[in-house]
Protein backbone atom coordinates (compact mmCIF):
# COMPACT_ATOMS: atom_id res chain seq x y z
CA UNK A 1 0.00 0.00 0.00
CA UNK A 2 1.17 3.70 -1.00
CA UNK A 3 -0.58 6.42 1.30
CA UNK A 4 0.51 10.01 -0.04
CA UNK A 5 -0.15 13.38 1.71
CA UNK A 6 1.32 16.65 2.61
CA UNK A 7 3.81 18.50 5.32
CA UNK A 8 0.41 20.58 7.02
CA UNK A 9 -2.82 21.73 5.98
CA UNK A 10 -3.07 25.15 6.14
CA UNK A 11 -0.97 26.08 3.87
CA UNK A 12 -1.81 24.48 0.80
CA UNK A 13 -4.83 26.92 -1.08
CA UNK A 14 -5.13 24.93 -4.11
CA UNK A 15 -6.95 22.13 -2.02
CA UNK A 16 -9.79 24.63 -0.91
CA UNK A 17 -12.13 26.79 -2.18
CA UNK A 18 -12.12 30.67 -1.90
CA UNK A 19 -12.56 31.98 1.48
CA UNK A 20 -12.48 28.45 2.99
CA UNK A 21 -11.83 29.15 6.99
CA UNK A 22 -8.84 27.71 8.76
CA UNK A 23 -11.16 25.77 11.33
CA UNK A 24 -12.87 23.49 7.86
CA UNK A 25 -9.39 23.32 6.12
CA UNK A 26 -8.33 19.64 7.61
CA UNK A 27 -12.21 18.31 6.88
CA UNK A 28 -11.58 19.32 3.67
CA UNK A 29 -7.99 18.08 3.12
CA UNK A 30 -8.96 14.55 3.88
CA UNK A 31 -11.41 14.68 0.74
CA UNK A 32 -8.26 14.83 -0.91
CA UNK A 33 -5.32 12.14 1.00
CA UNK A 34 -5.66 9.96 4.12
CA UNK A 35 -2.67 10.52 5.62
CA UNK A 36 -0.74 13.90 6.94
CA UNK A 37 2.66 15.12 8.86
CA UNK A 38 1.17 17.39 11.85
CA UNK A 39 4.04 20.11 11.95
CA UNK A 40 2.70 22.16 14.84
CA UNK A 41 3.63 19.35 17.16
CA UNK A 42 7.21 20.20 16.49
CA UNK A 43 6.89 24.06 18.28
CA UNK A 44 4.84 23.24 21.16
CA UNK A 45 2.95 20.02 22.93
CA UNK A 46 -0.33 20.17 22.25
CA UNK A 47 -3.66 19.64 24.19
CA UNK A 48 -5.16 16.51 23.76
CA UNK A 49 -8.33 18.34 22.86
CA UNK A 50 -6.27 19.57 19.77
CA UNK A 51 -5.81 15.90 18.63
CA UNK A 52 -9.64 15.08 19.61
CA UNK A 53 -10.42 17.45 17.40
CA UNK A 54 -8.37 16.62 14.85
CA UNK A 55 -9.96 12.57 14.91
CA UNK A 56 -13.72 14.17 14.91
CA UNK A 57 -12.97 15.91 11.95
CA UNK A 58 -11.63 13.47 10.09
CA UNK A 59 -12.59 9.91 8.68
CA UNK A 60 -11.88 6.74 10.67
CA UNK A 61 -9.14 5.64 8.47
CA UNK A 62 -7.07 8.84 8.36
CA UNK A 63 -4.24 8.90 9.95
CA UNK A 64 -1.36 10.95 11.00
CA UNK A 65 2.40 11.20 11.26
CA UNK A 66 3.46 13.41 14.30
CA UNK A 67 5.95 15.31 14.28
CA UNK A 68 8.34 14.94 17.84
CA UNK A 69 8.67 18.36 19.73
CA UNK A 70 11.60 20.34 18.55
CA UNK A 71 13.08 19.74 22.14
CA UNK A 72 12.98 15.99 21.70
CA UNK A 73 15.16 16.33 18.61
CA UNK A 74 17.66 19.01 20.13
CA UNK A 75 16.67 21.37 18.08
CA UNK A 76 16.00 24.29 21.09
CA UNK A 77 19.41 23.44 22.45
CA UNK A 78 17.89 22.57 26.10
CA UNK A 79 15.59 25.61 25.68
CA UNK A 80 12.43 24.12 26.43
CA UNK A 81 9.17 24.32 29.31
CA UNK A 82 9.83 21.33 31.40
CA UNK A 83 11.77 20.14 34.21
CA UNK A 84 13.84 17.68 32.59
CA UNK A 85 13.96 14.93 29.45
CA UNK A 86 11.50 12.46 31.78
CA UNK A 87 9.27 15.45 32.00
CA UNK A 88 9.21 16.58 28.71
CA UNK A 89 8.70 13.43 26.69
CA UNK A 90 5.76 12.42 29.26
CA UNK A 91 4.03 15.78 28.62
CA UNK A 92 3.96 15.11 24.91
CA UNK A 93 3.32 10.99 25.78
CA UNK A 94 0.46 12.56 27.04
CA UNK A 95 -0.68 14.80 24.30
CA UNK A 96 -0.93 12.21 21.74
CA UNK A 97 -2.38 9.79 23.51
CA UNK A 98 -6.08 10.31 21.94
CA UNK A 99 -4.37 9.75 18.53
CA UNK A 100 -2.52 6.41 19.70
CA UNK A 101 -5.50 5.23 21.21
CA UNK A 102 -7.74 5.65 18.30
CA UNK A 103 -5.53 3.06 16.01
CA UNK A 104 -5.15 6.02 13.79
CA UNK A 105 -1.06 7.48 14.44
CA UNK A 106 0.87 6.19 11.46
CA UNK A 107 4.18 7.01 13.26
CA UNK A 108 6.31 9.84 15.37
CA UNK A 109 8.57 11.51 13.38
CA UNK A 110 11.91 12.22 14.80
CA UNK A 111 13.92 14.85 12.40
CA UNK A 112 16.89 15.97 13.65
CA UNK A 113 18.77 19.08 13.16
CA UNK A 114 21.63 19.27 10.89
CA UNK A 115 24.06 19.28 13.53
CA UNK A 116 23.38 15.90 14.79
CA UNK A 117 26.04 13.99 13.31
CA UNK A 118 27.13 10.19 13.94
CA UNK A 119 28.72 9.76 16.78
CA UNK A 120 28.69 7.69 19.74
CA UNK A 121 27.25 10.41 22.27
CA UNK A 122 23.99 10.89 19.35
CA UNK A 123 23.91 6.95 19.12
CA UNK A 124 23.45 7.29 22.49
CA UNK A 125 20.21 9.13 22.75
CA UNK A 126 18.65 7.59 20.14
CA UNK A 127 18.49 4.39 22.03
CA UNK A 128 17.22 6.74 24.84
CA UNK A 129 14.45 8.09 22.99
CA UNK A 130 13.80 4.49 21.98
CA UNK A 131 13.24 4.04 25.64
CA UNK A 132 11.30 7.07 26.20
CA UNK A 133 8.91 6.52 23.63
CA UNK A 134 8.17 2.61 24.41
CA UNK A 135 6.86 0.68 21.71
CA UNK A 136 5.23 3.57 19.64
CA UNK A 137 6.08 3.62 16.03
CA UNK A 138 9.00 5.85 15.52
CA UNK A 139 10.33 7.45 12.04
CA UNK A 140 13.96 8.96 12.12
CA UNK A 141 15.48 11.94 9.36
CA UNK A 142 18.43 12.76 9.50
CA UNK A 143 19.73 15.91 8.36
CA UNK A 144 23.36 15.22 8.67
CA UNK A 145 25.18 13.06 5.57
CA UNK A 146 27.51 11.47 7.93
CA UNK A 147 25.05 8.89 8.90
CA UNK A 148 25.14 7.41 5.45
CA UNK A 149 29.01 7.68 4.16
CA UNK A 150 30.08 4.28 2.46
CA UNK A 151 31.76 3.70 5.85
CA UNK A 152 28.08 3.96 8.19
CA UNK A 153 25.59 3.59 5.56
CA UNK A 154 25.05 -0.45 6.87
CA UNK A 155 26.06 0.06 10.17
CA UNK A 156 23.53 2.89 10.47
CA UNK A 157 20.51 0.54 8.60
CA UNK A 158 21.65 -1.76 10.60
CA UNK A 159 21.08 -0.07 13.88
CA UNK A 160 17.61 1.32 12.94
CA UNK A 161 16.17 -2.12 12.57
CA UNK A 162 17.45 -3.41 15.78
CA UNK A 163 16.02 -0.33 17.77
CA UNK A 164 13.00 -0.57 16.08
CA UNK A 165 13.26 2.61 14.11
CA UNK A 166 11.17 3.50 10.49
CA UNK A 167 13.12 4.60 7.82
CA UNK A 168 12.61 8.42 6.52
CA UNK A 169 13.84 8.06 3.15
CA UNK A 170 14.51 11.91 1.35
CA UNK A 171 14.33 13.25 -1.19
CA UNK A 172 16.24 16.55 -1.57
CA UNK A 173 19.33 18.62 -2.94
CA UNK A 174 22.62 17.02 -2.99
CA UNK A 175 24.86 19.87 -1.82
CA UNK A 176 27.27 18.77 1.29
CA UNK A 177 26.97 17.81 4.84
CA UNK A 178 23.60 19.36 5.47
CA UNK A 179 21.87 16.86 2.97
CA UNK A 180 21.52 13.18 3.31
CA UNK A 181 21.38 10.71 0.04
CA UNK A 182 18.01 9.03 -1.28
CA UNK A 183 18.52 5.38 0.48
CA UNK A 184 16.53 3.28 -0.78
CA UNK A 185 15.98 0.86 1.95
CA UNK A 186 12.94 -0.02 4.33
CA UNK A 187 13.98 -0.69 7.93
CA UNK A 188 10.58 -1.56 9.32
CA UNK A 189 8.53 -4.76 7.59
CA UNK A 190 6.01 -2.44 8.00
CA UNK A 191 6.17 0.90 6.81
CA UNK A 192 8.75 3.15 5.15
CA UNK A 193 8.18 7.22 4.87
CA UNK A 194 9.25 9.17 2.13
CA UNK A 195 9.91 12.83 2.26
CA UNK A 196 9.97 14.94 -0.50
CA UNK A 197 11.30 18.46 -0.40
CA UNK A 198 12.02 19.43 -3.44
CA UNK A 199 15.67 20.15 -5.28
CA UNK A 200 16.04 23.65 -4.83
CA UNK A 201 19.87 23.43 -4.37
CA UNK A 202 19.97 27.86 -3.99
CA UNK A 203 17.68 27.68 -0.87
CA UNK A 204 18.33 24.66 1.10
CA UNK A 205 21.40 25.81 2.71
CA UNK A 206 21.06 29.32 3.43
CA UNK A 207 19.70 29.17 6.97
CA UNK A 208 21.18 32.70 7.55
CA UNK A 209 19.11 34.26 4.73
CA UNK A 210 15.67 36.22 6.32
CA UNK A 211 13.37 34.43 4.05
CA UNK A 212 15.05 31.19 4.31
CA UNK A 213 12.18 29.40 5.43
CA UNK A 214 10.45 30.66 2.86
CA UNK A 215 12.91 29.40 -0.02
CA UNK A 216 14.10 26.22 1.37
CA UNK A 217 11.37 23.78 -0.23
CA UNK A 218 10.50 26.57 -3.00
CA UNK A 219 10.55 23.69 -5.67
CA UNK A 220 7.78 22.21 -8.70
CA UNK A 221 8.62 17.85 -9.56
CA UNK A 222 8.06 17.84 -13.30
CA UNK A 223 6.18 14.61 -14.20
CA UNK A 224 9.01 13.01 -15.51
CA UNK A 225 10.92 13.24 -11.33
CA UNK A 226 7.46 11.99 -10.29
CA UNK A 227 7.57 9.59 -12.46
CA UNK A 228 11.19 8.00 -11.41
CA UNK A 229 9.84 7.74 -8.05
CA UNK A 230 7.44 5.55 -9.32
CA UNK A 231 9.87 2.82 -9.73
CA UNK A 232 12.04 3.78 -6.44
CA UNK A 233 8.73 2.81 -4.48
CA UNK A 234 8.46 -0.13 -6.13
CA UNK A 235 12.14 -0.96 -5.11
CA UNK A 236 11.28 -0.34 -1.50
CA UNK A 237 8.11 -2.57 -1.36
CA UNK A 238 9.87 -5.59 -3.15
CA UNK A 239 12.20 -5.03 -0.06
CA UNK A 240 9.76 -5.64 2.15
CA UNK A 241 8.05 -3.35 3.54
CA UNK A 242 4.60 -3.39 3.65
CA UNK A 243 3.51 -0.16 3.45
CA UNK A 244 4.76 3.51 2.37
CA UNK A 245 3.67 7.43 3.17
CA UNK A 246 5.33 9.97 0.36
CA UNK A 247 4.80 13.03 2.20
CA UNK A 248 5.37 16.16 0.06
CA UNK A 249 6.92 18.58 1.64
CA UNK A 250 7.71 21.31 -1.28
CA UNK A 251 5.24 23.87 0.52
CA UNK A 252 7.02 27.12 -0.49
CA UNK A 253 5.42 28.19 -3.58
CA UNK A 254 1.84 26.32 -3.01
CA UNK A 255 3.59 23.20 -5.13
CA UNK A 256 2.67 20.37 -2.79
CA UNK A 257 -0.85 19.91 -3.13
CA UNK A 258 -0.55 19.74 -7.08
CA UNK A 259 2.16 17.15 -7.08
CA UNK A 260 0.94 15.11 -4.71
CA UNK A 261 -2.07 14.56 -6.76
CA UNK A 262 0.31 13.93 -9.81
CA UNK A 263 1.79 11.42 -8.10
CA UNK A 264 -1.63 9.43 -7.08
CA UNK A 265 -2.49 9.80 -10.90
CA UNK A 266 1.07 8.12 -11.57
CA UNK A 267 0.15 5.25 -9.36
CA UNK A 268 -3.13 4.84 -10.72
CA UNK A 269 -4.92 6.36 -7.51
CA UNK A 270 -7.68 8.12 -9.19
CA UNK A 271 -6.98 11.79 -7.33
CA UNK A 272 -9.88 14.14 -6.94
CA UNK A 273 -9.86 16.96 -8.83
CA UNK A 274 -8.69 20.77 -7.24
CA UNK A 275 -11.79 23.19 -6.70
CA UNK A 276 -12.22 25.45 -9.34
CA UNK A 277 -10.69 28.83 -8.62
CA UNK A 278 -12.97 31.47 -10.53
CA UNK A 279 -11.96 35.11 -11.61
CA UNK A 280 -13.44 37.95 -9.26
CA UNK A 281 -13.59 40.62 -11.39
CA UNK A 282 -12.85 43.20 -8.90
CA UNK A 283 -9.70 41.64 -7.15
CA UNK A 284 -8.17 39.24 -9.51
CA UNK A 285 -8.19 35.50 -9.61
CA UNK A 286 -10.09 34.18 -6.07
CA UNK A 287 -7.55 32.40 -3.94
């Protein structure tokens, strides 16, 4: 099985029609894929009311990929609300649990920053985290190519299967440390994530830039990209696993809603068609 979906749902105004408000967007989204990454996880812990809400709007088999709280990942640098590590990874235990309960979280995404290289100390708190998060499905991203040199590629695969961690497979621009290769291997039997976030080799590594965020993932697949991953997913299920989310993460310039729906059409998924977005003749095309 291939689920695909997007990074969000606010974000992406091709999916909805004029003037849709934020509170229908994810009812609305989930007329379109049955799977999404929840990003606003990563910048606070939520309520458990946000997740309830989140299930009631949604249909019984949607489900969602959570992303871990930026202080999980070391991305705050120790800068975070709780007491401790124990503390902290309880309090978002907590927050998800409605989600976990209900059958319906795919996995917890771990991404970690691009400063967490491999080494023995980062090994380390991996297996912690393990620990931490018991036997919840866990994805891992790295953002660091050392984890996948010829001389820790296996060693690294290798490790992920014994702790019990899912596979984050990227796609993205090839341009030093900061950027990890497209390894095309499942270490779960049961589900393998893809990522894609675009190519845009100008923007993905200038984090000092003001609009950086906004450039970073600025990127459009032609058909014919799309169309080689079509055969790199079918490499990944004859390896085993049994199931894969392509998450599109090419947000900046409003591409990710259009090709992910290329992509179903690729795999013979039938998408449903984008709203029509009609001219107002006093303002322009209605977005």
């Amino acid at each position: 099985m291939i689920r695909i979906g997007l990074a969000g749902w606010g974000d992406h105004d091709d999916l909805y029609p004029a003037r849709t408000p934020a509170k229908d967007k994810l009812a609305w989204y989930a007329k379109f894929f049955n799977v999404v990454e929840v990003d606003s996880s990563f910048y606070a812990v939520l309520g458990e009311e946000v997740y309830r809400r989140w299930l009631a709007e949604t249909p019984s088999d949607f489900t969602f990929i959570i992303k871990a709280y930026q202080g999980m990942t070391g991305h705050s640098r120790g800068k975070t609300p709780f007491g401790g590590p124990g503390e902290m990874f309880q309090a978002y235990l907590d927050s998800i649990h409605p989600v976990v309960e209900s059958g319906r979280l795919k996995a917890v995404m771990f991404q970690f920053p691009p400063w967490f290289d491999c080494t023995a100390e980062h090994v380390r708190q991996l297996r912690a985290i393990r620990k931490w998060m018991g036997n919840l499905p866990l994805a891992l991203e790295f953002r660091h190519q050392s984890w996948f040199t010829p001389a820790n590629r296996e060693r690294t695969l290798e490790f992920m299967r014994e702790e019990g961690w899912i596979h984050i497979v990227c796609d993205e621009p090839q341009i030093g440390q900061g950027s990890v290769p497209t390894v095309l291997e499942p270490t779960d039997p049961e589900l393998t994530i893809v990522r894609m976030h675009g190519r845009n080799a100008a923007g993905w590594s200038q984090a000092s830039a003001p609009n950086w965020r906004e450039i970073r993932t600025l990127y459009r697949y032609s058909l014919e990209e799309l169309q080689e991953w079509v055969d790199m997913l079918n490499q990944l299920l004859s390896k085993g696993t049994q199931e894969i989310c392509m998450i599109f993460n090419n947000n900046s310039g409003g591409d990710a809603a259009s090709n992910a729906l290329d992509m179903m059409g690729l795999l013979g998924q039938s998408p449903r068609e984008l709203p029509p977005h009609q001219i107002d003749l006093f303002g322009g095309w209605e977005d």
